[in-house]
Protein backbone atom coordinates (compact mmCIF):
# COMPACT_ATOMS: atom_id res chain seq x y z
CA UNK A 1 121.28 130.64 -80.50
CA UNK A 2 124.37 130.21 -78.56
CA UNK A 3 124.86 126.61 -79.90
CA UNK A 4 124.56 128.07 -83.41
CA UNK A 5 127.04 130.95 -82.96
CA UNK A 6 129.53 128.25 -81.61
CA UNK A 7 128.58 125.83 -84.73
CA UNK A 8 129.29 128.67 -86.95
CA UNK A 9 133.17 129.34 -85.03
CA UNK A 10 133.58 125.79 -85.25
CA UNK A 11 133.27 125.73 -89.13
CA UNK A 12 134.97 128.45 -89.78
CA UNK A 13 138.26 127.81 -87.76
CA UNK A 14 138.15 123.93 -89.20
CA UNK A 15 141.34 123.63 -90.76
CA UNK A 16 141.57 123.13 -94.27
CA UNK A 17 142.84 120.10 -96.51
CA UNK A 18 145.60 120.96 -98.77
CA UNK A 19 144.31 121.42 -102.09
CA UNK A 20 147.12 119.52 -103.65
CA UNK A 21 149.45 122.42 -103.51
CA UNK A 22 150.71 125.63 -102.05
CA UNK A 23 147.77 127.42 -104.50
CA UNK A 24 144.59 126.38 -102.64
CA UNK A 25 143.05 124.66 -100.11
CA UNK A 26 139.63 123.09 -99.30
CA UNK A 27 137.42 122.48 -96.06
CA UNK A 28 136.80 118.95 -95.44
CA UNK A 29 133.35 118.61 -93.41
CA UNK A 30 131.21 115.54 -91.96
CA UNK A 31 127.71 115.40 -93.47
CA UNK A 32 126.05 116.44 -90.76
CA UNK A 33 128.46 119.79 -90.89
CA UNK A 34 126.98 120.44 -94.68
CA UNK A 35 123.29 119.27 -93.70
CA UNK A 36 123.41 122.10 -91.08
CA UNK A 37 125.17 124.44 -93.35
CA UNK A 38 121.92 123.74 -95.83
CA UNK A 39 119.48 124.21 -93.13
CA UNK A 40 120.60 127.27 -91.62
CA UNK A 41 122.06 129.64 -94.70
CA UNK A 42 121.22 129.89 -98.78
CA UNK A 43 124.40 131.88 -100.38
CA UNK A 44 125.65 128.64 -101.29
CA UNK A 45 126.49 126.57 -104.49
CA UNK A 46 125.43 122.47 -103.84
CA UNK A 47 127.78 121.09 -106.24
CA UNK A 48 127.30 117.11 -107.20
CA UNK A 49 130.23 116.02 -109.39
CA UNK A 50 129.40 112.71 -110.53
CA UNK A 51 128.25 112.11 -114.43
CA UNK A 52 125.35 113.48 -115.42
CA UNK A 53 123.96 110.07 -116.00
CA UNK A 54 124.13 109.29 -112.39
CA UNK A 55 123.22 112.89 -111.14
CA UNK A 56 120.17 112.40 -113.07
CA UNK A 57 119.44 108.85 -111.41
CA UNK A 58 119.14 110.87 -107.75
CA UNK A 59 120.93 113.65 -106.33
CA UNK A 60 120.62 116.08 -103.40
CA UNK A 61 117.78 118.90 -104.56
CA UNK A 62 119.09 122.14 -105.59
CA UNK A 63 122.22 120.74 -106.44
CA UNK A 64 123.72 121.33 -109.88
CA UNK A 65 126.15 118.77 -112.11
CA UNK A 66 129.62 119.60 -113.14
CA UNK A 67 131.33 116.21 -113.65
CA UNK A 68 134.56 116.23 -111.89
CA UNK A 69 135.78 115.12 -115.03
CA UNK A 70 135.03 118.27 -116.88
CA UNK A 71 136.87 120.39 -113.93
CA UNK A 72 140.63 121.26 -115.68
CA UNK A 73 142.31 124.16 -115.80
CA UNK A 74 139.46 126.45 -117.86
CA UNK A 75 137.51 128.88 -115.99
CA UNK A 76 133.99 127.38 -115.10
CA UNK A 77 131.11 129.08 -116.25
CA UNK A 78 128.88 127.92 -113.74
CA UNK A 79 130.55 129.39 -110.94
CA UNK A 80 131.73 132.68 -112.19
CA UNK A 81 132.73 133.92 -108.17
CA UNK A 82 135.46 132.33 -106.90
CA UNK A 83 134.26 133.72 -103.44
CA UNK A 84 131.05 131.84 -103.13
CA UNK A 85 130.96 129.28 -100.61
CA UNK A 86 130.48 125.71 -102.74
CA UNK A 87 129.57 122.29 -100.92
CA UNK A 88 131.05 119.13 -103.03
CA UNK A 89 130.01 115.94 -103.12
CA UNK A 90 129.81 112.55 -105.30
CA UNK A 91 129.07 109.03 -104.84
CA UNK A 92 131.50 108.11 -102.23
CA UNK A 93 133.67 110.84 -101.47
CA UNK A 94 136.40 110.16 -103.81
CA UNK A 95 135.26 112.41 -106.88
CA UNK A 96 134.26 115.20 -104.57
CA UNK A 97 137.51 115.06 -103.01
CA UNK A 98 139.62 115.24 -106.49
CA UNK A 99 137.22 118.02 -107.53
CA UNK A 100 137.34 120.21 -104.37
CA UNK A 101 141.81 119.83 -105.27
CA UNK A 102 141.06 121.01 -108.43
CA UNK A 103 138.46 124.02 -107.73
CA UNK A 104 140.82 125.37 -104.88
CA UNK A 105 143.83 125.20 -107.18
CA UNK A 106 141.86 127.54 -109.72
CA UNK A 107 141.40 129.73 -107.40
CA UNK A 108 137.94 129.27 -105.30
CA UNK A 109 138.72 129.99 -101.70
CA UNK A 110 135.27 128.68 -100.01
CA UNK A 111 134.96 124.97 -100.63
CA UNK A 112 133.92 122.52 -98.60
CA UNK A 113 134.07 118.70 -99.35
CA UNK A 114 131.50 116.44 -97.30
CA UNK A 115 132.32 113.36 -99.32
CA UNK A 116 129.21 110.90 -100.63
CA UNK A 117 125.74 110.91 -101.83
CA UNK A 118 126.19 106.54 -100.11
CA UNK A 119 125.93 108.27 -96.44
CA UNK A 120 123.41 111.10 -97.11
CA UNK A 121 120.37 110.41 -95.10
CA UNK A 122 118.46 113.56 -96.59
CA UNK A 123 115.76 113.80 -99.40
CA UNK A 124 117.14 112.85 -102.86
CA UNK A 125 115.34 114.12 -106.54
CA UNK A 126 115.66 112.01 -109.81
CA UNK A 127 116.21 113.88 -113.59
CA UNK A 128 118.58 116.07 -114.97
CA UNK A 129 117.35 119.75 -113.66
């Protein structure tokens, strides 16, 4: 219990990447950080933005698709509160960074970015829901 009480101060006094601007900014986290984060809590958005095309090839379960392409300037319908904690991630870690810029500039101030779907060592689920 202890080590989980210190896990949880750990997170939550990372310091956070800038988010591209004085606006926003973003947590950046190491895989293991988010597989923990998974494991231990559930009022959380898993947020894979890659194309659907590849989302639907294998992605992390419970994990929805909003192509980091798609994420402008518009409010996103899928994640109407800008307080809910949302874990990012793409192929590599490129996409997921770019997208976790973009979500903390509109306003979302609980991201955290744990780069690519390459290192994850977890279970993985093929089609499009």
């Amino acid at each position: 219990m202890k080590k989980l009480v210190m896990l949880l101060m750990a997170l939550l006094t990372l310091p956070g990447c800038t988010g591209g601007g004085a606006e926003g900014t973003y947590h950046q986290i190491s895989m293991e950080q988010a597989a923990e984060m998974m494991a231990q809590e559930t009022d959380y958005v898993l947020l894979d933005v890659r194309t659907i095309g590849e989302y639907a090839q294998g992605h992390i379960p419970g994990a929805i698709c909003i192509p980091n392409e798609s994420i402008g300037s518009a409010e996103i319908e899928e994640l109407p509160d800008k307080d809910q904690k949302i874990l990012v991630y793409c192929r590599s870690g490129n996409r997921s960074k770019q997208a976790s810029e973009k979500l903390a500039r509109l306003g979302y101030t609980n991201v955290y970015e744990f780069g690519g779907l390459l290192d994850w060592t977890g279970e993985t689920v093929t089609g499009e829901s």
